[in-house]
N, C-alpha and C. Protein backbone atom coordinates (compact mmCIF):
# COMPACT_ATOMS: atom_id res chain seq x y z
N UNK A 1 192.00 -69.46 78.29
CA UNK A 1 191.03 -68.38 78.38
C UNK A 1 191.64 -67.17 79.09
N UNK A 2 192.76 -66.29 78.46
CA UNK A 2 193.15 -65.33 78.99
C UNK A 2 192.16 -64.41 79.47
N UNK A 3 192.03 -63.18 80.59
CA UNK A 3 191.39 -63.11 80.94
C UNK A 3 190.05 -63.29 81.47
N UNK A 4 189.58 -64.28 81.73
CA UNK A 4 188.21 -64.92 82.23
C UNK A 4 188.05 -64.97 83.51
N UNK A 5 187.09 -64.93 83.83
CA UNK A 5 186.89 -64.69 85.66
C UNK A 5 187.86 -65.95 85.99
N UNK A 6 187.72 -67.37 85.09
CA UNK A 6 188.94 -68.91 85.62
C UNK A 6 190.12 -68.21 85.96
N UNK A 7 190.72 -67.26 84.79
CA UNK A 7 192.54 -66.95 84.65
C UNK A 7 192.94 -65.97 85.55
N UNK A 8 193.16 -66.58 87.41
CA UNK A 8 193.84 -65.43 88.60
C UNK A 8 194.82 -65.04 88.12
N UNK A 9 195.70 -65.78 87.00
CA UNK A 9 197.09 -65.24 86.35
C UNK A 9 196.97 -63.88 85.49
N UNK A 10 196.34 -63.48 85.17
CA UNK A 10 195.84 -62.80 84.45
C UNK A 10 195.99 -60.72 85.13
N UNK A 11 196.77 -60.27 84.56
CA UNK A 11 197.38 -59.22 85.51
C UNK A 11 196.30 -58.01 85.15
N UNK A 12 196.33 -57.34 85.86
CA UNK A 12 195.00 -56.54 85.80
C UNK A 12 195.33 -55.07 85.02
N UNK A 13 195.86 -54.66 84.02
CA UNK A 13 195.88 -53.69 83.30
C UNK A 13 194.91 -52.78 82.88
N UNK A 14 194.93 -51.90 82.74
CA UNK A 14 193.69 -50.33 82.16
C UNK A 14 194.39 -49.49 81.50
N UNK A 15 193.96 -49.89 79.86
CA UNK A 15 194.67 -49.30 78.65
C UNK A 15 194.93 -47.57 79.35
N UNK A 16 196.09 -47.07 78.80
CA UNK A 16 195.85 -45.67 79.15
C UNK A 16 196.43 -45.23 80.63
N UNK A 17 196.03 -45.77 81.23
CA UNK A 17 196.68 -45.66 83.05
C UNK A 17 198.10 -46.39 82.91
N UNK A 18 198.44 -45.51 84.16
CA UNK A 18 199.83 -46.43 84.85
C UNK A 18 199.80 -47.51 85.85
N UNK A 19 200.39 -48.48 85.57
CA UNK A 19 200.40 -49.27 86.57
C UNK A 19 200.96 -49.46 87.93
N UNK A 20 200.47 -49.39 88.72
CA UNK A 20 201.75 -49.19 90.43
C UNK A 20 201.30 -50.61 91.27
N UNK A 21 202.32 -51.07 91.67
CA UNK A 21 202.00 -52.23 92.20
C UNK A 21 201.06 -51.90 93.51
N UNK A 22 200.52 -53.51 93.78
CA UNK A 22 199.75 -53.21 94.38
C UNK A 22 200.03 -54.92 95.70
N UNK A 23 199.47 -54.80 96.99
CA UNK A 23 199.40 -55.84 97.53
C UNK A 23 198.89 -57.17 96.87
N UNK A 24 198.05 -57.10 95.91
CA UNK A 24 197.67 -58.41 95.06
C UNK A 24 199.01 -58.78 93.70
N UNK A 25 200.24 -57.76 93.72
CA UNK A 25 201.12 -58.39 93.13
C UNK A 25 202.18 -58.79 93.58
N UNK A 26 202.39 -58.87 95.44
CA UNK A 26 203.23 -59.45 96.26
C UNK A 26 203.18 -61.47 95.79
N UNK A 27 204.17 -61.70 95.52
CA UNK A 27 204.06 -63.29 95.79
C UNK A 27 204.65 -63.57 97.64
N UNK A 28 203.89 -64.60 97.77
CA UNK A 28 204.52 -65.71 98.97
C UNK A 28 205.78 -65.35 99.54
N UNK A 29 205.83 -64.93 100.54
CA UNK A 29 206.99 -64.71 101.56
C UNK A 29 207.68 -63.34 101.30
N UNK A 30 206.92 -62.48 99.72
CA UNK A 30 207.51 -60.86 100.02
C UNK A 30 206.92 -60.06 100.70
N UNK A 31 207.67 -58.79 101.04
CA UNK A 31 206.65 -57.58 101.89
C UNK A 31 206.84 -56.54 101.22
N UNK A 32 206.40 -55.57 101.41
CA UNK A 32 206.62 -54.18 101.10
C UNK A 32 205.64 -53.23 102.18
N UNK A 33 205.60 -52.17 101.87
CA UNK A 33 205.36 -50.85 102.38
C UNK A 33 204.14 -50.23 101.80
N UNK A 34 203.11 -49.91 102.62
CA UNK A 34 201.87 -49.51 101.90
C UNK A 34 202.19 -47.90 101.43
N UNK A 35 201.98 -47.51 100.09
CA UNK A 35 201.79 -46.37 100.06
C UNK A 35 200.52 -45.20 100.12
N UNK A 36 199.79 -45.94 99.68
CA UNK A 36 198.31 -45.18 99.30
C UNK A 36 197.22 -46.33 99.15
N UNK A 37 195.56 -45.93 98.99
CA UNK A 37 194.91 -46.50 98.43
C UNK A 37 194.42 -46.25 97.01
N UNK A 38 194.59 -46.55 96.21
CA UNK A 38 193.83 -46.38 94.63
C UNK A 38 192.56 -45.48 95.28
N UNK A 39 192.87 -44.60 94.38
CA UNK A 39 192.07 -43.19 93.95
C UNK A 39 189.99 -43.60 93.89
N UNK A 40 190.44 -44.75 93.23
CA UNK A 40 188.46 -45.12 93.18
C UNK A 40 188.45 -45.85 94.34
N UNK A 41 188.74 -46.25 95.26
CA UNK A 41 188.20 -46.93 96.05
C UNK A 41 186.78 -46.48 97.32
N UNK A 42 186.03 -47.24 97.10
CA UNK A 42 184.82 -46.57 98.02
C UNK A 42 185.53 -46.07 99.67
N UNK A 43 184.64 -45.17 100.09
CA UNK A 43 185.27 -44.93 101.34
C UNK A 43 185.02 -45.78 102.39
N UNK A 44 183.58 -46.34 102.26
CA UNK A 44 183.15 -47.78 102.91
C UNK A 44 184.79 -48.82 103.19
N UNK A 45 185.22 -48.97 101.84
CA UNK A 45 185.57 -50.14 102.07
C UNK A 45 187.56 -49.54 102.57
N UNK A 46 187.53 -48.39 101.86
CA UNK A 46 188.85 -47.52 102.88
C UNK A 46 189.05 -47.50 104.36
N UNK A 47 187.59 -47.34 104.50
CA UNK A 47 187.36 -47.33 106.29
C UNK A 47 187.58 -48.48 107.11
N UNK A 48 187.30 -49.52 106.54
CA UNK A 48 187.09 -50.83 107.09
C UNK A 48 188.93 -51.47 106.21
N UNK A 49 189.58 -50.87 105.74
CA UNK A 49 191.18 -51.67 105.54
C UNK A 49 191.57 -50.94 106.37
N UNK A 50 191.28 -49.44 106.70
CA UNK A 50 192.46 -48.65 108.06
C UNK A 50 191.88 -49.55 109.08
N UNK A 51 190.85 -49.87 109.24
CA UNK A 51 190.18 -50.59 110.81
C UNK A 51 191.33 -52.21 110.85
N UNK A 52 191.44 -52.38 110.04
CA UNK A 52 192.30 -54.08 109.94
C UNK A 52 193.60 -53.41 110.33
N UNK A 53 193.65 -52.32 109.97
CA UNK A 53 195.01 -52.17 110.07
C UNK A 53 196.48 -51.21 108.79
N UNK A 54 195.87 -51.67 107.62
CA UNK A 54 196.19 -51.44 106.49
C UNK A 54 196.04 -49.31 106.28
N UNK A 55 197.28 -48.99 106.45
CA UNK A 55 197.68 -47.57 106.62
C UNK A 55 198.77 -47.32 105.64
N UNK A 56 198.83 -46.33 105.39
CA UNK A 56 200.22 -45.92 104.35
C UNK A 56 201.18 -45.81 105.47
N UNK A 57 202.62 -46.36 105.25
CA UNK A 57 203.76 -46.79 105.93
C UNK A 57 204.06 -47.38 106.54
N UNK A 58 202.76 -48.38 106.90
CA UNK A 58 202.77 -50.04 107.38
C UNK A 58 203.46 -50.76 106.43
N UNK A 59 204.35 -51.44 107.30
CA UNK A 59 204.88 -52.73 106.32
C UNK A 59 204.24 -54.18 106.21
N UNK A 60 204.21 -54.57 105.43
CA UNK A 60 202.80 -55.94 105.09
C UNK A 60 203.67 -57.04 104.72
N UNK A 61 203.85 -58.36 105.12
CA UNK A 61 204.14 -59.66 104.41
C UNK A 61 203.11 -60.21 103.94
N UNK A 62 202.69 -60.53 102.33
CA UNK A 62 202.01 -61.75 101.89
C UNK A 62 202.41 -62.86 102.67
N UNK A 63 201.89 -63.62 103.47
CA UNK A 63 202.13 -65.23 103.79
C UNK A 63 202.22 -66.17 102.98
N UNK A 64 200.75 -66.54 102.33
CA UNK A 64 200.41 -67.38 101.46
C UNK A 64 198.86 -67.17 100.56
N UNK A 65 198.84 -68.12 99.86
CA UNK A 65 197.58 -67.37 99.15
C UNK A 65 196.66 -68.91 99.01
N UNK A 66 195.49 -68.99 99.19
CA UNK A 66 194.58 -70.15 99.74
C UNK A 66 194.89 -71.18 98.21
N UNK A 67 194.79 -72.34 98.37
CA UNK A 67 194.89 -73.20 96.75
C UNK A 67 194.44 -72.77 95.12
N UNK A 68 193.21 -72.41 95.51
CA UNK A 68 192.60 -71.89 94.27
C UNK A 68 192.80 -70.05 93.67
N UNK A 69 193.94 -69.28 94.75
CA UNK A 69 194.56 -68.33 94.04
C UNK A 69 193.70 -67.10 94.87
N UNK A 70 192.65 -67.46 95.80
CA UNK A 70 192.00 -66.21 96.80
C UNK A 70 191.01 -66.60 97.92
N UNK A 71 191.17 -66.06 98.79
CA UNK A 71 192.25 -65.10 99.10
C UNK A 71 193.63 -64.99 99.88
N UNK A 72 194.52 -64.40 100.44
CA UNK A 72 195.64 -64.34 100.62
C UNK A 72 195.66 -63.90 102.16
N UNK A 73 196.75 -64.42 102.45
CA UNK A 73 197.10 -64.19 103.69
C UNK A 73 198.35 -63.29 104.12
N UNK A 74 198.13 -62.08 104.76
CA UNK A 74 198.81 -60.99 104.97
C UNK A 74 199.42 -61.22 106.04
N UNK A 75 200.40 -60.68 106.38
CA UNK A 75 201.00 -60.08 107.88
C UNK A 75 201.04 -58.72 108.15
N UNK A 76 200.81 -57.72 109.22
CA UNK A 76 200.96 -56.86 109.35
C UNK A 76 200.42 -56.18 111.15
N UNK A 77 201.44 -55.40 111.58
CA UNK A 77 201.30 -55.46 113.18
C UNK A 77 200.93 -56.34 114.05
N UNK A 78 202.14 -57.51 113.42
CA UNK A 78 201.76 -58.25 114.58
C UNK A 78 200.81 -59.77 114.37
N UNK A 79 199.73 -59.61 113.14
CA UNK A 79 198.75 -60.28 113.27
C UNK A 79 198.77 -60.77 111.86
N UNK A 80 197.92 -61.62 111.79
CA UNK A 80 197.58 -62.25 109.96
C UNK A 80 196.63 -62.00 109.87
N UNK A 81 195.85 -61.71 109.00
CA UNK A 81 194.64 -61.13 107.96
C UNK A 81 194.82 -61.79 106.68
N UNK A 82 192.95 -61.92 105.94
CA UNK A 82 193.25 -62.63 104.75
C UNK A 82 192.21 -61.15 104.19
N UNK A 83 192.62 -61.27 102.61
CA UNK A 83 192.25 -60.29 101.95
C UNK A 83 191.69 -61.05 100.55
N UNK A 84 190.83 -60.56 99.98
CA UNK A 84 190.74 -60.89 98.68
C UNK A 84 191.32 -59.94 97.95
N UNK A 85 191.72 -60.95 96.94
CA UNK A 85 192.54 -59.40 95.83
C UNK A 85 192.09 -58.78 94.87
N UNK A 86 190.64 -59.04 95.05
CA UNK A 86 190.04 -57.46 94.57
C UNK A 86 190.32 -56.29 95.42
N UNK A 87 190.57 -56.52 96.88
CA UNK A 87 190.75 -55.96 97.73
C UNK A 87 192.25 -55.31 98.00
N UNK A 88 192.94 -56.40 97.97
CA UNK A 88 194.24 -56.23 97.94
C UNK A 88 194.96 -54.97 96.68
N UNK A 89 193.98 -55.19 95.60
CA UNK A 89 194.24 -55.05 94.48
C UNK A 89 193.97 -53.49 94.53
N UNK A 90 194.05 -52.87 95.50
CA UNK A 90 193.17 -51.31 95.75
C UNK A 90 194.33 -50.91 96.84
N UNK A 91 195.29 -51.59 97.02
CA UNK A 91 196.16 -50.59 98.42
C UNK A 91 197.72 -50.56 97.63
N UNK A 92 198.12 -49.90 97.33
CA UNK A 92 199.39 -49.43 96.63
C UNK A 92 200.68 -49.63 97.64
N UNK A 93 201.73 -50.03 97.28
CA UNK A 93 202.67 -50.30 97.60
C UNK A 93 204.41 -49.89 96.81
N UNK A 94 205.26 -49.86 98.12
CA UNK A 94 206.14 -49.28 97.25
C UNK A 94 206.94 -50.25 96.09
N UNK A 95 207.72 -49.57 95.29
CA UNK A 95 207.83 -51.03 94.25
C UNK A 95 209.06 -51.43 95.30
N UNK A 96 209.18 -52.70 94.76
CA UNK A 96 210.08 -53.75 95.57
C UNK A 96 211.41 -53.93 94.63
N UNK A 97 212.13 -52.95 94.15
CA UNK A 97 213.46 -52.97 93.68
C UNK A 97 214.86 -53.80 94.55
């Protein structure tokens, strides 16, 4: 059942747009560098990722991600945080070349 709320494998594309990675396409034990937040994101929920911590030029480690694929466990200043990756899926990162 490609795409179905079941398939977390399932990569999140929007015919027409570009794609830029994002913290929900880090696997297990990579990091990268926050760049931005995605353009739609409510400001509610902008306000409350700078409050965790989550800033452009913070560096972030994925830890691990819970059995059933959400949510995930971050590193960043210091501390661990878990995110869902709808959530995750909204903070831009630099690509990991």
């Amino acid at each position: 059942m490609p795409n179905s709320r079941l398939d977390r494998s399932a990569p999140d594309t929007r015919p027409g747009q570009d794609r830029r990675s994002t913290l929900a396409d880090l696997t297990p034990g990579t990091g990268a560098q926050i760049v931005a937040f995605d353009a739609a994101i409510p400001a509610d929920v902008a306000n409350r990722l700078r409050h965790l911590g989550f800033r452009p030029g913070i560096q972030v480690t994925k830890l691990r991600t819970a059995p059933l694929g959400d949510p995930s466990v971050y590193r960043l200043l210091g501390y661990d945080t878990c995110l869902r990756r709808h959530e995750a899926a909204l903070i831009e990162i630099a690509d990991q070349s």
